[in-house]
Protein backbone atom coordinates (compact mmCIF):
# COMPACT_ATOMS: atom_id res chain seq x y z
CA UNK A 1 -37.94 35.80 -23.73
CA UNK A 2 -40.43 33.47 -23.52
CA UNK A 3 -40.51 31.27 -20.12
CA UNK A 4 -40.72 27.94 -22.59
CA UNK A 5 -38.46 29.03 -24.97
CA UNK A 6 -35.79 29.56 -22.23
CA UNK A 7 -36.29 26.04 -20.37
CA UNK A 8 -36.00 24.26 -23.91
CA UNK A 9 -32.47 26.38 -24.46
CA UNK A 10 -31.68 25.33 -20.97
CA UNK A 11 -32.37 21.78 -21.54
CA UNK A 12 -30.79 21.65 -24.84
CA UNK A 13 -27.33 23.49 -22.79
CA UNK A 14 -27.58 20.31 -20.62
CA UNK A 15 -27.62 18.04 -23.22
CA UNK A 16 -25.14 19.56 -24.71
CA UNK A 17 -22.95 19.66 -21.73
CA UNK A 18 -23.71 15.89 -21.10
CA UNK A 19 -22.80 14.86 -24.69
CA UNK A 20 -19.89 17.18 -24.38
CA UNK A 21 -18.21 15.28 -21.70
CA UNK A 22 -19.48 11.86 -22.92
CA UNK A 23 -17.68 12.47 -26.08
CA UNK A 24 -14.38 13.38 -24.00
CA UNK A 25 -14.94 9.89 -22.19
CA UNK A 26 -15.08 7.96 -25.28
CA UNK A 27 -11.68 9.92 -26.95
CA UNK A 28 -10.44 9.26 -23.72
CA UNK A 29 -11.03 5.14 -23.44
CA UNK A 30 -10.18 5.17 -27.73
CA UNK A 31 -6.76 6.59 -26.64
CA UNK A 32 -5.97 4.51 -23.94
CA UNK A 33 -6.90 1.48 -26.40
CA UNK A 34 -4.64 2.86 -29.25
CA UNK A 35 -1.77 3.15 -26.65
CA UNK A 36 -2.42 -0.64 -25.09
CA UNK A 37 -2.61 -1.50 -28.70
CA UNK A 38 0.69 -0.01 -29.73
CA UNK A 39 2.55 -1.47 -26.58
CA UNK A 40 1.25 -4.89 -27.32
CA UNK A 41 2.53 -4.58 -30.99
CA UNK A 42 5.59 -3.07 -29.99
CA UNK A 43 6.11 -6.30 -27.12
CA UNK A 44 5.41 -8.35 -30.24
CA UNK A 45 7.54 -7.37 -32.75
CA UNK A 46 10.14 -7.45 -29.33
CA UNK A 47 9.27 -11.06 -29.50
CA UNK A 48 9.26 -11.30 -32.90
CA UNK A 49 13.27 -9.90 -33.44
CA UNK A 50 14.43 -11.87 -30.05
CA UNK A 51 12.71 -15.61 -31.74
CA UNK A 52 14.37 -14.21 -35.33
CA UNK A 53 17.72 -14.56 -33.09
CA UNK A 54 17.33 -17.73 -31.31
CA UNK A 55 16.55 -18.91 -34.81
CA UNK A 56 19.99 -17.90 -36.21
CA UNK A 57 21.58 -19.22 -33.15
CA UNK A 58 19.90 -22.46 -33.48
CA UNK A 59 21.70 -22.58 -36.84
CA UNK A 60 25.30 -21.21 -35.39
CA UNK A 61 24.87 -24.10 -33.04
CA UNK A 62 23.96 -26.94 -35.52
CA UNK A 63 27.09 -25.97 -37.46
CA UNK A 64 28.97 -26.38 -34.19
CA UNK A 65 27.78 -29.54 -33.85
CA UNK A 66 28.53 -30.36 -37.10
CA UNK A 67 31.89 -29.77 -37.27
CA UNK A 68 32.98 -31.65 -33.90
CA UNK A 69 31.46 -34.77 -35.74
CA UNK A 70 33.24 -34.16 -38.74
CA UNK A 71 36.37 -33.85 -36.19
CA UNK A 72 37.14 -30.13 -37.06
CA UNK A 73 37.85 -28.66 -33.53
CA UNK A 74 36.03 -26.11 -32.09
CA UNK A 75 36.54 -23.97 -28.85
CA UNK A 76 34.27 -25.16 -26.32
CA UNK A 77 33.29 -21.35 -25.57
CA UNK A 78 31.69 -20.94 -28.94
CA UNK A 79 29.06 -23.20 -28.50
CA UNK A 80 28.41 -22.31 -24.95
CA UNK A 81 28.47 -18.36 -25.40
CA UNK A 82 25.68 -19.25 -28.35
CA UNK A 83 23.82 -21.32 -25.89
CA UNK A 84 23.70 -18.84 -23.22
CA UNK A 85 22.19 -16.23 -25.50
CA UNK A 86 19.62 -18.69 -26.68
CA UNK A 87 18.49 -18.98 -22.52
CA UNK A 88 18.52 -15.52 -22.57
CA UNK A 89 16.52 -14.50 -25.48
CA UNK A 90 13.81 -16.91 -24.24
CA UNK A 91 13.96 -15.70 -20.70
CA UNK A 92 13.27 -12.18 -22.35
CA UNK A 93 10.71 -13.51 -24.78
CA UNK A 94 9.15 -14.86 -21.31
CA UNK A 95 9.28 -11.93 -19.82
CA UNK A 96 7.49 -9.80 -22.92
CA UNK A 97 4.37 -12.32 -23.18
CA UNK A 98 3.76 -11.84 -19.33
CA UNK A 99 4.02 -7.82 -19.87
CA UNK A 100 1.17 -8.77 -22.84
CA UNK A 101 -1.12 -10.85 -20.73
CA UNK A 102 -0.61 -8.46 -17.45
CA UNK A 103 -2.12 -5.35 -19.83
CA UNK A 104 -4.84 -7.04 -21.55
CA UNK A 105 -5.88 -7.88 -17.70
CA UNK A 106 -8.32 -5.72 -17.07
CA UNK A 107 -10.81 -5.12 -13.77
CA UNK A 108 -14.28 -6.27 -13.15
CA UNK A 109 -16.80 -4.04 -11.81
CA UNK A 110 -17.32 -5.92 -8.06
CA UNK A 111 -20.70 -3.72 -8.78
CA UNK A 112 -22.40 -4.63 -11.90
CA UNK A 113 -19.68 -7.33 -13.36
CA UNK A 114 -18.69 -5.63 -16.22
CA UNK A 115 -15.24 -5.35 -17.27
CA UNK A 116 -12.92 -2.38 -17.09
CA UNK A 117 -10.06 -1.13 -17.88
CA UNK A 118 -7.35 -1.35 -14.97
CA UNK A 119 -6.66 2.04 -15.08
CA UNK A 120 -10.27 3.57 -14.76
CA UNK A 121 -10.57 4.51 -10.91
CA UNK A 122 -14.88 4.04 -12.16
CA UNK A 123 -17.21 1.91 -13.62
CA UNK A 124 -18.02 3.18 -16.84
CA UNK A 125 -21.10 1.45 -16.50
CA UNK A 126 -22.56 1.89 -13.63
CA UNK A 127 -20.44 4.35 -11.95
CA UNK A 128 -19.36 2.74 -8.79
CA UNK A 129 -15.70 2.95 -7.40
CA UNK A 130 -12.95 0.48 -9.03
């Protein structure tokens, strides 16, 4: 085979080879952004069903309220059982928006300053060691 003809087929190999393996990072990073994505949503809708709650609550308790002022007695443990779950479903709901903002905290390069993903161990940049 011609000497030419075999250094272009080498040199097309290791382009191939280098696209190859670029393409595998970028499935990679699109993966790990689909599964940060679906966390997030799932946190949210989390959020979402535990504010739906407090919101019924909040209406449980008015009633309460209600009801002592109209002079219709009411066990004292009602309203404070109601209350209690109110702390606690906005302690949780606490709790999910910090998960949130702790995974869409990513790394900055201390090389080149660009930002990275926490999990990446490299620079996708430049290279250097996270």
């Amino acid at each position: 085979m011609d000497p030419k003809v075999q250094m272009l087929l080498e040199k097309a190999k290791v382009l191939a080879d280098k696209t190859g393996k670029a393409a595998v990072r970028a499935a990679d990073s699109a993966g790990k952004k689909a599964t940060e994505m679906a966390q997030a949503t799932r946190l949210n809708l989390q959020i979402f069903d535990l504010n739906t709650e407090c919101e019924v609550l909040y209406k449980e308790i008015g009633k309460i309220v209600y009801d002592i002022h109209v002079g219709i007695e009411t066990p004292e443990e009602e309203m404070e059982s109601r209350i209690a779950k109110v702390d606690e479903n906005r302690a949780r709901v606490a709790e999910l928006k910090a998960k949130i903002a702790d995974a869409k905290a990513g790394l900055v390069c201390p090389n080149c300053g660009k930002p990275c993903n926490k999990d990446d161990g490299f620079c996708s940049s430049c290279g250097a060691q996270l």
